[in-house]
Each structure stands twice: as C-alpha cells, then as structure tokens.
N, C-alpha and C. Protein backbone atom coordinates (compact mmCIF):
# COMPACT_ATOMS: atom_id res chain seq x y z
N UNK A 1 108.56 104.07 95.43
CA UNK A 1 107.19 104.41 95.07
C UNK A 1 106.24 103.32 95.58
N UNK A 2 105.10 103.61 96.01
CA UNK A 2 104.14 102.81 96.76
C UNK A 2 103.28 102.17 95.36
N UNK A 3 103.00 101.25 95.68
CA UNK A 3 102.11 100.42 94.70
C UNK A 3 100.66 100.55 94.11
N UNK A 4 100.12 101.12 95.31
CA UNK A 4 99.06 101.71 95.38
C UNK A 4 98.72 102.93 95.42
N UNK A 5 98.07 103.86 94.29
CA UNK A 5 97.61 104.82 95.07
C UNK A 5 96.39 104.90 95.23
N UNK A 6 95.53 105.80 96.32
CA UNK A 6 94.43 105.79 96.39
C UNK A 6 94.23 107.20 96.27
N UNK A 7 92.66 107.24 95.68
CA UNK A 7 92.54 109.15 95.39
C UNK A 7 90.94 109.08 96.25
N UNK A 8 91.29 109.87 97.45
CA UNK A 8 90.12 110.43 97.97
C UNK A 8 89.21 111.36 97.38
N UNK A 9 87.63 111.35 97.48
CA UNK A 9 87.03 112.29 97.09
C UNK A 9 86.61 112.67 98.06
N UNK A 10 86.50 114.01 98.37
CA UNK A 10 85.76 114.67 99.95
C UNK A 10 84.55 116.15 99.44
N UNK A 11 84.32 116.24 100.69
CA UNK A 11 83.50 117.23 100.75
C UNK A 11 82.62 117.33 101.99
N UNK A 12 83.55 118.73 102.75
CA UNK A 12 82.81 119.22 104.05
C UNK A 12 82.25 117.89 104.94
N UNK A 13 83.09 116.59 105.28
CA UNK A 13 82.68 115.24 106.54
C UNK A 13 83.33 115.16 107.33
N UNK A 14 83.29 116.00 108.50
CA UNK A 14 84.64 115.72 108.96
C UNK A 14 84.71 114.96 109.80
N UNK A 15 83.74 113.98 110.36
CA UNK A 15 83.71 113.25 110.76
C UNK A 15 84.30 111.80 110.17
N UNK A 16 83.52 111.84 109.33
CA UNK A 16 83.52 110.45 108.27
C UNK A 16 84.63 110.04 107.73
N UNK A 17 85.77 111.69 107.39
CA UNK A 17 87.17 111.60 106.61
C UNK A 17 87.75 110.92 107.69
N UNK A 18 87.45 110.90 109.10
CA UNK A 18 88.29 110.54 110.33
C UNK A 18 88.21 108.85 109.99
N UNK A 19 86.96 108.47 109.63
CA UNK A 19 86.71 107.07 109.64
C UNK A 19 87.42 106.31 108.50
N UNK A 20 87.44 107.27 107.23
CA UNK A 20 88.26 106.39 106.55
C UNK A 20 89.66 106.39 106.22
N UNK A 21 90.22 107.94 107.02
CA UNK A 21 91.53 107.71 106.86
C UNK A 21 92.05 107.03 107.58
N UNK A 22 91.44 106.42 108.89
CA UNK A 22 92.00 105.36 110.33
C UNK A 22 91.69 104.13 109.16
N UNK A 23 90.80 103.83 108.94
CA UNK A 23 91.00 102.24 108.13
C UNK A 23 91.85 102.39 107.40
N UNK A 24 92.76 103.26 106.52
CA UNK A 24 93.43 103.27 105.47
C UNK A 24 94.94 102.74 106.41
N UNK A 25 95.12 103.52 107.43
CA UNK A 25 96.59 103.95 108.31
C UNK A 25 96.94 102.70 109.74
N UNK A 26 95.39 101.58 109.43
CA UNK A 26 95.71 100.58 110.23
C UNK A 26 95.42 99.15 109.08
N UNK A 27 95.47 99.14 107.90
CA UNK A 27 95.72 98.58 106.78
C UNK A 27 97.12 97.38 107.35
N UNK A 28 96.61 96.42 107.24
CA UNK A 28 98.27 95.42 107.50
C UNK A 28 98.90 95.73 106.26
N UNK A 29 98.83 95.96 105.02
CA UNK A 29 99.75 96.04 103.74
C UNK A 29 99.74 97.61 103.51
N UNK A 30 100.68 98.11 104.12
CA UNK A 30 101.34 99.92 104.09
C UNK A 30 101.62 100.67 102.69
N UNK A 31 101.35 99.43 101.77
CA UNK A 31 101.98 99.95 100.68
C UNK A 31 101.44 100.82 99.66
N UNK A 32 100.59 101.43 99.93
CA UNK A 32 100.56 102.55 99.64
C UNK A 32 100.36 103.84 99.62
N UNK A 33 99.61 105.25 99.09
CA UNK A 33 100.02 106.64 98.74
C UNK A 33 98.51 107.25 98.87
N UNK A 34 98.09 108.26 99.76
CA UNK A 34 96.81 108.74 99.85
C UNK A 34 96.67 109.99 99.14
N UNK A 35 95.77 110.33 98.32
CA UNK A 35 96.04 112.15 98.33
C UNK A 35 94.17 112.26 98.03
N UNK A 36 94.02 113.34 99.30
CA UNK A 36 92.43 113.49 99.64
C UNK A 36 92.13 114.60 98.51
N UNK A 37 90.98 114.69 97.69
CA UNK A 37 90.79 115.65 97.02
C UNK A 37 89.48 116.43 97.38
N UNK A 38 89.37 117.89 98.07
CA UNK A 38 88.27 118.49 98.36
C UNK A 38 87.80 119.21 97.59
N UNK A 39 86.42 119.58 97.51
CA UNK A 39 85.73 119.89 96.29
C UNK A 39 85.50 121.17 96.67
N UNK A 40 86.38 122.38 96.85
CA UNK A 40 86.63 123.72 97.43
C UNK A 40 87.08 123.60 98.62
N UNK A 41 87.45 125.21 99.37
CA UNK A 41 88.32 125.04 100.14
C UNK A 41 88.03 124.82 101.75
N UNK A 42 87.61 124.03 102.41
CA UNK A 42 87.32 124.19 104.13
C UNK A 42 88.35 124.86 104.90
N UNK A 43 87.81 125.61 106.02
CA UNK A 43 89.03 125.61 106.76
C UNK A 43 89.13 124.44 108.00
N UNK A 44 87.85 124.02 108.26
CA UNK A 44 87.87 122.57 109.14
C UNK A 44 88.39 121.46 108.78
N UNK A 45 88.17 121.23 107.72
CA UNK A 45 88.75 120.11 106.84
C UNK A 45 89.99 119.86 106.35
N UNK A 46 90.70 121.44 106.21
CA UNK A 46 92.38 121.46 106.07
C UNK A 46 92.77 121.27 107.62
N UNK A 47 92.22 121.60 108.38
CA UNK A 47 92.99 121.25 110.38
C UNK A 47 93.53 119.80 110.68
N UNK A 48 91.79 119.53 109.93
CA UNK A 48 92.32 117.60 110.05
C UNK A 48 93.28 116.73 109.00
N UNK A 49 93.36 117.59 107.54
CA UNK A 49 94.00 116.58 106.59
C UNK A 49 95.36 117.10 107.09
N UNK A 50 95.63 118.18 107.39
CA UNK A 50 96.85 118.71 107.81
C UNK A 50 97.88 117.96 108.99
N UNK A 51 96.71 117.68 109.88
CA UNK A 51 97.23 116.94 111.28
C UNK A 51 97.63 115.58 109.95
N UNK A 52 97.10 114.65 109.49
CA UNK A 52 97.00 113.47 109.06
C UNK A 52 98.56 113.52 108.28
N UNK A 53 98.47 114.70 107.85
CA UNK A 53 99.91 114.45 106.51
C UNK A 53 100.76 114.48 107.78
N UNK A 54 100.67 115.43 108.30
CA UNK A 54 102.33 115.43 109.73
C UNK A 54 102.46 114.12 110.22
N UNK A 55 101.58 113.23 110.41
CA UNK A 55 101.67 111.98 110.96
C UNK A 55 101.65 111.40 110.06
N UNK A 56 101.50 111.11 108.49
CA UNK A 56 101.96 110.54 107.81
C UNK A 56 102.27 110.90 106.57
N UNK A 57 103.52 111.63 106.65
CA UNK A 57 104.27 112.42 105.70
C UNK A 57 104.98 111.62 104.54
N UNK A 58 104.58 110.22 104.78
CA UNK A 58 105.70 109.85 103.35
C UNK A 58 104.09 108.70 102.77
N UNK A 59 103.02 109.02 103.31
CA UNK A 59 102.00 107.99 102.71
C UNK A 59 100.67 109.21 102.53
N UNK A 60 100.56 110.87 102.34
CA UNK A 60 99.60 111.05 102.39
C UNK A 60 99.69 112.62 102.04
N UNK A 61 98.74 112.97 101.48
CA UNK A 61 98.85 114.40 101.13
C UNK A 61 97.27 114.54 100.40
N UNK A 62 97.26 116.03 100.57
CA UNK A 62 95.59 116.63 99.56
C UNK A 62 95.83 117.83 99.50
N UNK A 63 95.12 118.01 98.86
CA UNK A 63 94.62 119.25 97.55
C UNK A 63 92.44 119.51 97.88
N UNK A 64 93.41 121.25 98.07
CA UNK A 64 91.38 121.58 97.88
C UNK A 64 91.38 122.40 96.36
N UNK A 65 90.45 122.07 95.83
CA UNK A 65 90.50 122.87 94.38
C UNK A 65 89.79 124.28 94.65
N UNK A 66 90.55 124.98 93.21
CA UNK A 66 89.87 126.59 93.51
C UNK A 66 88.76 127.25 93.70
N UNK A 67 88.08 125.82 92.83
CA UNK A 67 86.25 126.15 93.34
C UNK A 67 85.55 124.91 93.17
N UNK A 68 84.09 124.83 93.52
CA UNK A 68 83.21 124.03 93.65
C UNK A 68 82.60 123.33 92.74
N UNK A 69 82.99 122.27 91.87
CA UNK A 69 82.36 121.64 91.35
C UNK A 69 81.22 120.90 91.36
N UNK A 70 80.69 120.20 92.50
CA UNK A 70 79.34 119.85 92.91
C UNK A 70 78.98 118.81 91.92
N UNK A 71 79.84 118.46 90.95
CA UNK A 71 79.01 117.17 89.85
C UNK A 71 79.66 115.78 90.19
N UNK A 72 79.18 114.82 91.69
CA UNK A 72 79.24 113.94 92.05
C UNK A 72 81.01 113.53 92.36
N UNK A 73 81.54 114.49 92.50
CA UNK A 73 83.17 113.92 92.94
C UNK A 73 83.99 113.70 91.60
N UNK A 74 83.13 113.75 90.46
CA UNK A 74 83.51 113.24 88.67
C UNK A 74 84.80 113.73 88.83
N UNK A 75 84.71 115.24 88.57
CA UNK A 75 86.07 116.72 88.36
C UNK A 75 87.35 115.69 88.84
N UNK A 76 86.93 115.64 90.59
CA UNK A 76 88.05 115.23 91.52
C UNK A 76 88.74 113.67 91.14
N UNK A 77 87.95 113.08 90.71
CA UNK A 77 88.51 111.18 90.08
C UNK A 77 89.49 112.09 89.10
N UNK A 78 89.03 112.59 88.16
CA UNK A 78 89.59 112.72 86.89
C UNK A 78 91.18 113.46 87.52
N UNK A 79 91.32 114.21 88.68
CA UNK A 79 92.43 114.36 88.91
C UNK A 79 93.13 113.25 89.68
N UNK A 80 92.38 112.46 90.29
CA UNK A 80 93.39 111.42 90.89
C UNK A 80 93.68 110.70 89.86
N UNK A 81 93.03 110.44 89.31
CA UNK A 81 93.55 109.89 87.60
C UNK A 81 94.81 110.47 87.13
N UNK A 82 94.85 111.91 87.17
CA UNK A 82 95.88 112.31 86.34
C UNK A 82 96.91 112.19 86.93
N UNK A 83 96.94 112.19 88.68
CA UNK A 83 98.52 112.14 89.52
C UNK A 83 98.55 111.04 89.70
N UNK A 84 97.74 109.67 89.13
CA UNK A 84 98.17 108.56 89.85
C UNK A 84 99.45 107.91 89.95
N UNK A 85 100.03 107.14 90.73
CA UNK A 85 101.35 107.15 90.72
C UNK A 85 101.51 105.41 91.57
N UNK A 86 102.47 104.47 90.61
CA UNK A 86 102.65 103.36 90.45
C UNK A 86 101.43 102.24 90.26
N UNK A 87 101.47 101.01 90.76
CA UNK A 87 100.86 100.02 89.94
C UNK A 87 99.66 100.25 89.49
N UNK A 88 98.37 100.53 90.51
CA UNK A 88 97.45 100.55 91.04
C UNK A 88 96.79 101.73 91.26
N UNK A 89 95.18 101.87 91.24
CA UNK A 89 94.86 102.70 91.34
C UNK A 89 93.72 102.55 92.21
N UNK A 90 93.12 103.31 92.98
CA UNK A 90 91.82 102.87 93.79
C UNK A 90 91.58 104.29 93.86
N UNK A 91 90.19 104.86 93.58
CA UNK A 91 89.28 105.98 93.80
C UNK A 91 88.14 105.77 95.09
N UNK A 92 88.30 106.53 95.99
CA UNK A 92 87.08 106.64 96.91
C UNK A 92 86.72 108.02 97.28
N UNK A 93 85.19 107.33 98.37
CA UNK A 93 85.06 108.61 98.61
C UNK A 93 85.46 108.62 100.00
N UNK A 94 85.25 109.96 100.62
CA UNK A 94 85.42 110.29 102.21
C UNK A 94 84.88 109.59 103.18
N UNK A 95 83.32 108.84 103.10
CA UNK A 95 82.63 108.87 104.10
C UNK A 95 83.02 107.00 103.71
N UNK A 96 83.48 106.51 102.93
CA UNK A 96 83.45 104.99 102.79
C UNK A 96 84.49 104.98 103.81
N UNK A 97 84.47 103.28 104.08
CA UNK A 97 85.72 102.80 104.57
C UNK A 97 85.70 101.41 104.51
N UNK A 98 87.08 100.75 104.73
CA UNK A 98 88.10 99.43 104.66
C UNK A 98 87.79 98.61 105.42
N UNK A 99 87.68 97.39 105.67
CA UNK A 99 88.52 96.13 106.64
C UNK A 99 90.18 95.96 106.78
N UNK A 100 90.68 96.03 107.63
CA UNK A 100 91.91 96.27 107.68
C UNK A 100 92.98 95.34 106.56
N UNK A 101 92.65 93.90 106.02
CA UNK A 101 92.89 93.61 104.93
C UNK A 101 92.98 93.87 103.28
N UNK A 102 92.29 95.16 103.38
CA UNK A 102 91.59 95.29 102.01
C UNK A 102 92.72 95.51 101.21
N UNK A 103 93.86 96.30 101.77
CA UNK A 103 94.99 96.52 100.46
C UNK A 103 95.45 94.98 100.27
N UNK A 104 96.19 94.47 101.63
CA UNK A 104 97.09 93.10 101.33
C UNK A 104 95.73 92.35 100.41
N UNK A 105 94.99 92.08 100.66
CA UNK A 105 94.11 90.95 99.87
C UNK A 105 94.04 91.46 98.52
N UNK A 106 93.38 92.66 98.30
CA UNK A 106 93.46 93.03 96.92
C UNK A 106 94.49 93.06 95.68
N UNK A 107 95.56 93.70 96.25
CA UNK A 107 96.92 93.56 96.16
C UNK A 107 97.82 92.27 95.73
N UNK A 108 97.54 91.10 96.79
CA UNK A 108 98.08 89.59 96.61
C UNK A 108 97.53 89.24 95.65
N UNK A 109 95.71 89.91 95.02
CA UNK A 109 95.27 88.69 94.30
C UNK A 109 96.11 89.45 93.05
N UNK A 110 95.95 90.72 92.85
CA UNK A 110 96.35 91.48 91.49
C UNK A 110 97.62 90.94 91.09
N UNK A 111 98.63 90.63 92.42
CA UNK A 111 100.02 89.78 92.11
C UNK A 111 100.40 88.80 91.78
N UNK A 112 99.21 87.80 92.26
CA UNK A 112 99.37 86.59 91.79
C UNK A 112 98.52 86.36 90.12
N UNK A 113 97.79 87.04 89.78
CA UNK A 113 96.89 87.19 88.98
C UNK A 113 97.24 87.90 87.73
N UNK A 114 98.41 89.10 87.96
CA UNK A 114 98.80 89.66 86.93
C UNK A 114 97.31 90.42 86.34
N UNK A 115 96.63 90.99 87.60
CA UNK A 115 95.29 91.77 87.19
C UNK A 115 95.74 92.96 86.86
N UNK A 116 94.15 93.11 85.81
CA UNK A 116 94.42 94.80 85.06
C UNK A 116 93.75 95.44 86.30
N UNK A 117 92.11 94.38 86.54
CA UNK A 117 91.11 95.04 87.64
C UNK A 117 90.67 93.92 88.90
N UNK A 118 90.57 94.15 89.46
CA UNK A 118 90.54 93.54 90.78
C UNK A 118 89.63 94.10 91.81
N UNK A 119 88.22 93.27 91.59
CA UNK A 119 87.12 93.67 92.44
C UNK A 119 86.81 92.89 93.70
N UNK A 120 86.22 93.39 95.17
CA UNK A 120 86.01 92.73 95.90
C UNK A 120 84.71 92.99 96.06
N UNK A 121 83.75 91.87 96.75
CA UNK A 121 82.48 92.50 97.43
C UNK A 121 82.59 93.63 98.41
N UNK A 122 81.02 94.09 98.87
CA UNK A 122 81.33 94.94 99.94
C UNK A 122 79.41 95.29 100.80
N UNK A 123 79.71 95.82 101.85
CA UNK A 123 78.33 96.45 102.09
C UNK A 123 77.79 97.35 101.70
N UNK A 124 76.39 97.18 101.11
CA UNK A 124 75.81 98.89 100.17
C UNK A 124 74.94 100.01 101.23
N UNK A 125 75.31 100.74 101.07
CA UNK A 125 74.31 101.72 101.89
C UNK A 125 72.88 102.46 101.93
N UNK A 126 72.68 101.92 100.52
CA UNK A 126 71.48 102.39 99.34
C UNK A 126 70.54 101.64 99.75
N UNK A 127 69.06 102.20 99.89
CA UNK A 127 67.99 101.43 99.64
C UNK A 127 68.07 100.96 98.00
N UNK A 128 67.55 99.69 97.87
CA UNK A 128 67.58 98.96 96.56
C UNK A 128 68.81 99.55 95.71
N UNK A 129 70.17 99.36 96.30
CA UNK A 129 70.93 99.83 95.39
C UNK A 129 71.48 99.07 93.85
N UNK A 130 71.43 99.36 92.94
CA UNK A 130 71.73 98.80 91.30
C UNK A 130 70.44 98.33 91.09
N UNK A 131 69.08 98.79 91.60
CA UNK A 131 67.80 98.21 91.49
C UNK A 131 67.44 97.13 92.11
N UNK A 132 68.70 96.67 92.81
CA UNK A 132 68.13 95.27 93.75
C UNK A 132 67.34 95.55 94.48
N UNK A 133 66.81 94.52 95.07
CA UNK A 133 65.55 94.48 95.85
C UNK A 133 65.80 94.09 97.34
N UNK A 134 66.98 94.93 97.96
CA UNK A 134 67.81 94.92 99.40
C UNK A 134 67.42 96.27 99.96
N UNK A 135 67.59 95.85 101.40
CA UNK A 135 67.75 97.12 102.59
C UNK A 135 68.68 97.66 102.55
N UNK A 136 69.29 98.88 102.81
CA UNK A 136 70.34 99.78 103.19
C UNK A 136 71.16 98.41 103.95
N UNK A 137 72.85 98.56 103.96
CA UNK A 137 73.58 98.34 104.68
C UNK A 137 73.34 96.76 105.36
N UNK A 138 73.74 96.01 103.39
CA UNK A 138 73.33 95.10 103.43
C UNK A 138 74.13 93.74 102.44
N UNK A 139 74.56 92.63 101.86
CA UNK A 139 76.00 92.18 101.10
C UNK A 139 75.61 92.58 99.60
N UNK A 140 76.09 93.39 99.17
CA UNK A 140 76.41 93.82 97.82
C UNK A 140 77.17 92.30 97.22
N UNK A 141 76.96 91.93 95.92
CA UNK A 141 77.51 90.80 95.34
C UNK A 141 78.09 91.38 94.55
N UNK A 142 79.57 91.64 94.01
CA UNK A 142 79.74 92.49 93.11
C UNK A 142 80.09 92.10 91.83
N UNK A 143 80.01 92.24 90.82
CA UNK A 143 80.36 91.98 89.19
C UNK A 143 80.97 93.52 88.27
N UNK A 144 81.94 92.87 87.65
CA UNK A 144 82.52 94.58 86.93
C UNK A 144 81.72 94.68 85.29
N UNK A 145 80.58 95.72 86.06
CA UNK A 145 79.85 96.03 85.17
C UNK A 145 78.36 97.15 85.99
N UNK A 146 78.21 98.01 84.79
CA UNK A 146 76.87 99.33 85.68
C UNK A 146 75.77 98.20 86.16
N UNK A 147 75.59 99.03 87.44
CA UNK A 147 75.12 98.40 88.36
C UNK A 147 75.26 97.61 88.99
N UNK A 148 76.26 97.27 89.26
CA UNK A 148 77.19 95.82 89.96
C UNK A 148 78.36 95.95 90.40
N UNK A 149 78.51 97.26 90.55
CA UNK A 149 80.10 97.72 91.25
C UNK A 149 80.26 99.14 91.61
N UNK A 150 80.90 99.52 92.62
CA UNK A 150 81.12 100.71 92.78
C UNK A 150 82.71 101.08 93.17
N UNK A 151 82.94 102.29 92.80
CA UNK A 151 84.19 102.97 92.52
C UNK A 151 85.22 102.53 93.70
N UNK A 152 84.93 102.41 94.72
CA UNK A 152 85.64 102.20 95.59
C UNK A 152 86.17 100.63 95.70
N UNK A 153 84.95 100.09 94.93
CA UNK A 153 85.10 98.64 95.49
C UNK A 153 86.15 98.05 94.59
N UNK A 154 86.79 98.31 93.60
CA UNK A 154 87.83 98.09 92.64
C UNK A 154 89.58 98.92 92.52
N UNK A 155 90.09 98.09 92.41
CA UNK A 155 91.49 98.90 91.90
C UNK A 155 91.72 98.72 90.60
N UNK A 156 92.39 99.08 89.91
CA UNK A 156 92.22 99.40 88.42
C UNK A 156 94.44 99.50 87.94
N UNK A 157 94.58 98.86 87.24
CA UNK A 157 95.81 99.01 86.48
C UNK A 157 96.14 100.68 86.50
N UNK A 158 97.02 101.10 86.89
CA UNK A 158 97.38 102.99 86.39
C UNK A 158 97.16 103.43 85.19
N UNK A 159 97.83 102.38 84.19
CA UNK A 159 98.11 102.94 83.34
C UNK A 159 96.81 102.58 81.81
N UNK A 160 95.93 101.63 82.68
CA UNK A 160 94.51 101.47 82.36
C UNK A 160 93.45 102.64 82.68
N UNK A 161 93.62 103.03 83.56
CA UNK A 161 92.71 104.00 84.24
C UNK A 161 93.05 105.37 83.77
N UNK A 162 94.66 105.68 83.48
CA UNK A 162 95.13 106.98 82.55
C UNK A 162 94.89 107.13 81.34
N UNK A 163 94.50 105.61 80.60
CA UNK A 163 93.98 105.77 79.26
C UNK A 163 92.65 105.61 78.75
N UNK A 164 91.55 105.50 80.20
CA UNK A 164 90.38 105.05 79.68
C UNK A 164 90.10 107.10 80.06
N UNK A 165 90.71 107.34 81.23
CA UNK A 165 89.85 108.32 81.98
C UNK A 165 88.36 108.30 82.36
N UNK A 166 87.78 109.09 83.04
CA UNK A 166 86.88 109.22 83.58
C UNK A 166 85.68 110.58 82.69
N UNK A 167 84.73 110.16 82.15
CA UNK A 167 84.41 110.30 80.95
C UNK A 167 82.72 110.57 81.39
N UNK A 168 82.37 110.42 82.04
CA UNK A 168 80.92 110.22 82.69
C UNK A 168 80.78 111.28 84.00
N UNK A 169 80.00 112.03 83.59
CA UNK A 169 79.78 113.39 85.12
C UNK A 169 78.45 113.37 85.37
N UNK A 170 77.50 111.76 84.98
CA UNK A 170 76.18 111.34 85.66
C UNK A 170 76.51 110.68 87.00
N UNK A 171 75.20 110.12 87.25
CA UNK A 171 74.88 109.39 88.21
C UNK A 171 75.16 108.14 88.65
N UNK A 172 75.52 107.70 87.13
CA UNK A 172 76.25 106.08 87.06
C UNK A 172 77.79 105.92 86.90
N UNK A 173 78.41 107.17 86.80
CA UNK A 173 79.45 107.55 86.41
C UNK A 173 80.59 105.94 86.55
N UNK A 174 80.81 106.22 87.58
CA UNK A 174 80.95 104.51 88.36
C UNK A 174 81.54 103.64 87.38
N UNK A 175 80.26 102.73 87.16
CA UNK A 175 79.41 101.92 85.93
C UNK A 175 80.26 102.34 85.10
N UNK A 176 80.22 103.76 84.19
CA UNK A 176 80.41 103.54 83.40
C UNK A 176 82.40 103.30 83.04
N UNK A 177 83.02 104.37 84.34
CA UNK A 177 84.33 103.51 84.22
C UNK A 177 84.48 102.35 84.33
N UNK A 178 84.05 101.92 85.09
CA UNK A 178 84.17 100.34 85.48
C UNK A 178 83.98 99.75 83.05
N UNK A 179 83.05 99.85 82.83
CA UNK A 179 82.81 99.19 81.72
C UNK A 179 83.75 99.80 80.59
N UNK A 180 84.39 101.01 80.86
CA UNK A 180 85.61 101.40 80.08
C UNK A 180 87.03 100.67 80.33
N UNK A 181 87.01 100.21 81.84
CA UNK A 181 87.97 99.66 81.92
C UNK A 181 88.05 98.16 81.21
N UNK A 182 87.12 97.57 81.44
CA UNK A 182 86.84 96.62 80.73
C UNK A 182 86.64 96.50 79.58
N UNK A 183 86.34 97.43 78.87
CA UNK A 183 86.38 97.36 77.27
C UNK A 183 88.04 97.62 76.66
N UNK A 184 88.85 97.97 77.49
CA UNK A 184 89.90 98.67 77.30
C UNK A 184 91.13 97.86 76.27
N UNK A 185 90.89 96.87 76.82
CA UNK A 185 92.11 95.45 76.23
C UNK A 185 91.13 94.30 76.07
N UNK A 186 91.21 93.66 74.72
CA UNK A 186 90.78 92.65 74.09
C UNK A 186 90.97 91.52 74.91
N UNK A 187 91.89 91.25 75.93
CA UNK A 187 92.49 90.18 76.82
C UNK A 187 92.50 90.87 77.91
N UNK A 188 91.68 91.83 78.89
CA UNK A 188 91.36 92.21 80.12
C UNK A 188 91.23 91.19 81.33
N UNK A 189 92.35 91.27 82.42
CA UNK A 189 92.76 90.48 83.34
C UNK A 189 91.90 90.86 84.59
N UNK A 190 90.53 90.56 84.57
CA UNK A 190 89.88 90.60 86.00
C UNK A 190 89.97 89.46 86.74
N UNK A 191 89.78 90.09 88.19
CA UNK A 191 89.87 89.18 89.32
C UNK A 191 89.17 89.88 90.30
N UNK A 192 88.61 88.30 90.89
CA UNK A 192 88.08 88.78 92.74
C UNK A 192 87.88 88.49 93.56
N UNK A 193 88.65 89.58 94.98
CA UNK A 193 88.38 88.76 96.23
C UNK A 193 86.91 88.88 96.42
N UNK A 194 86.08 87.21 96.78
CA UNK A 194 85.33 87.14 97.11
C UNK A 194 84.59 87.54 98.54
N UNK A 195 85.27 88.49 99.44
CA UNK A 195 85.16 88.71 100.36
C UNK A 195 84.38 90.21 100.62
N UNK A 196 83.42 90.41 101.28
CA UNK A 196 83.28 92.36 102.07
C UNK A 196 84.38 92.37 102.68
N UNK A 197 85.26 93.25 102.21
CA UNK A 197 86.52 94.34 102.02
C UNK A 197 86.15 95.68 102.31
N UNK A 198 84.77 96.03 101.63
CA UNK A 198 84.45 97.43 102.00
C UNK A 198 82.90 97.70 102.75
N UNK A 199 83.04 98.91 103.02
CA UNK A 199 81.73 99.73 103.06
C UNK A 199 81.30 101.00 102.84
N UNK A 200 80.36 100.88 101.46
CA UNK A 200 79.96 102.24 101.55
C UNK A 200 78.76 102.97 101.85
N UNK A 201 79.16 104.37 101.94
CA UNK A 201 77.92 104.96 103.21
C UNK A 201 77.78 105.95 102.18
C-alpha cells in the first residue's frame, strides 16, 4: 500500500488535468495512489484519465459520479475522504500542480516529525487571496488556519481526516477543514516545509 493518497477534484479541464497529473507521475518520491474524482460524467475527460490509468495501473484510478454536484468540489473531498487509503492524505484540485519534490519533502518531514499535518508554502492565484493585499500568482506564506492555507497545500493523517470529515460546502470550506483538523487532538503534530511546493490556479 502506498503511503500517500491523493484525491483529485476535477471538472470538464482537460487541459489543466494534463498539467497536474505530469507533476504528480514525475514526483522523485513514487509513493503514492491517485484517484481523480469528476463532478459528472465527460466523455473527453474519461479518454484522458483512461489513457493515464493504462500507463499507470498500480498508482492511479477515477471515478465520475452519477450527477452534478456543482458545490465547490465539497461532495467529491468527502469521497476521497472516505476511500482514503494508508498514511496520508492530500486533496486537490485538477487545474493545481507540484514541484517535482513535493511528495519526498512533505513526506520526509511527516517521517521525521511523526506529523498528524504537514503544510508547505505555495503560489496563490487569487487577486488578494485570504484578504491579503497581493497580485495573482504570487508567495502565499502559509499557516494552518482559514485564510492561511489551502486544501492542496497540506497532507493530513488518514485516519485524522476520516474522523474530522469534511463538514463545510461554503466558500472557505478549506479553512474550515484545515481548523477541524487541528482541533482534532489536544497534542496535534504540525509541521512545515518552508518551501513553494505548490501552485494553485
């Protein structure tokens, strides 16, 4: 079993899914498990996840659901939540993507660290995103807490993330796991690479 899993959120990019499943599949640390979740069914979008699983059949698989939920990717977390599978957990979306370090670094620190959560910086794509007073596509400083982190930019304990669930189908949704995870254990083991690891678009 892979250490990591990661749960894609998608919807109709088919461009963008190209961008972040190549950062995921040139990752120096292999170790872990993809499964893309689409928010109804494409037929463009199954051509490409389809090609992706044949070429990587023991690190990758997805699911389109029966219908359209449309409430920010929420529905789709809450199922990568429910299949997550070994240490780790990481939620993204389609159009983000990696530095080819991001698992090994994240990963080493959670190991050496004995982390529940394990945040890295990253680039934001938002005008004034968390209310800061920044340009689009620009260094996010990150802290685990609303407005100071986003879903992607964290991995989360499994069996932390199966018991907080995903509880929030707003706008901050995010935020507010992030601060469930952290409320979760009286002695909560955060850590972080201080590094942009990610980018989201």
């Amino acid at each position: 079993m892979k250490r990591l899993f990661i749960g894609v959120v998608a919807y109709q990019r088919p461009e963008a899914i190209h961008v972040l499943l190549r950062s995921l599949f040139v990752q120096t640390d292999q170790d872990f498990f993809c499964k893309v979740y689409h928010d109804g069914y494409d037929p463009k979008i199954e051509l490409i996840l389809r090609a992706y699983r044949e070429e990587y059949p023991e690190q990758m698989d997805y699911e389109f659901t029966s219908k359209r939920y449309n409430d920010f990717g929420h529905s789709l977390r809450q199922m990568a939540i429910n299949d997550a599978k070994g240490e780790y957990l990481l939620i993204t979306n389609d159009d983000n993507y990696y530095v080819p370090v991001f698992v090994q670094n994240m990963m080493s620190r959670a190991k050496v660290d004995d982390s529940d959560l394990v945040i890295c910086d990253m680039v934001h794509s938002y005008d004034r995103p968390g209310a800061r007073n920044q340009i689009p596509y620009n260094f996010f400083q990150t802290s685990p807490s609303l407005g100071n982190i986003d879903i992607g930019a964290m991995i989360v304990r499994t069996e932390i993330a199966k018991e907080v669930g995903w509880r929030d189908m707003t706008a901050i949704g995010d935020g507010t796991y992030c601060n469930d995870v952290v409320a979760s254990k009286a002695q909560i083991r955060i850590s972080k690479v201080p590094q942009i690891l990610f980018v989201h678009n």
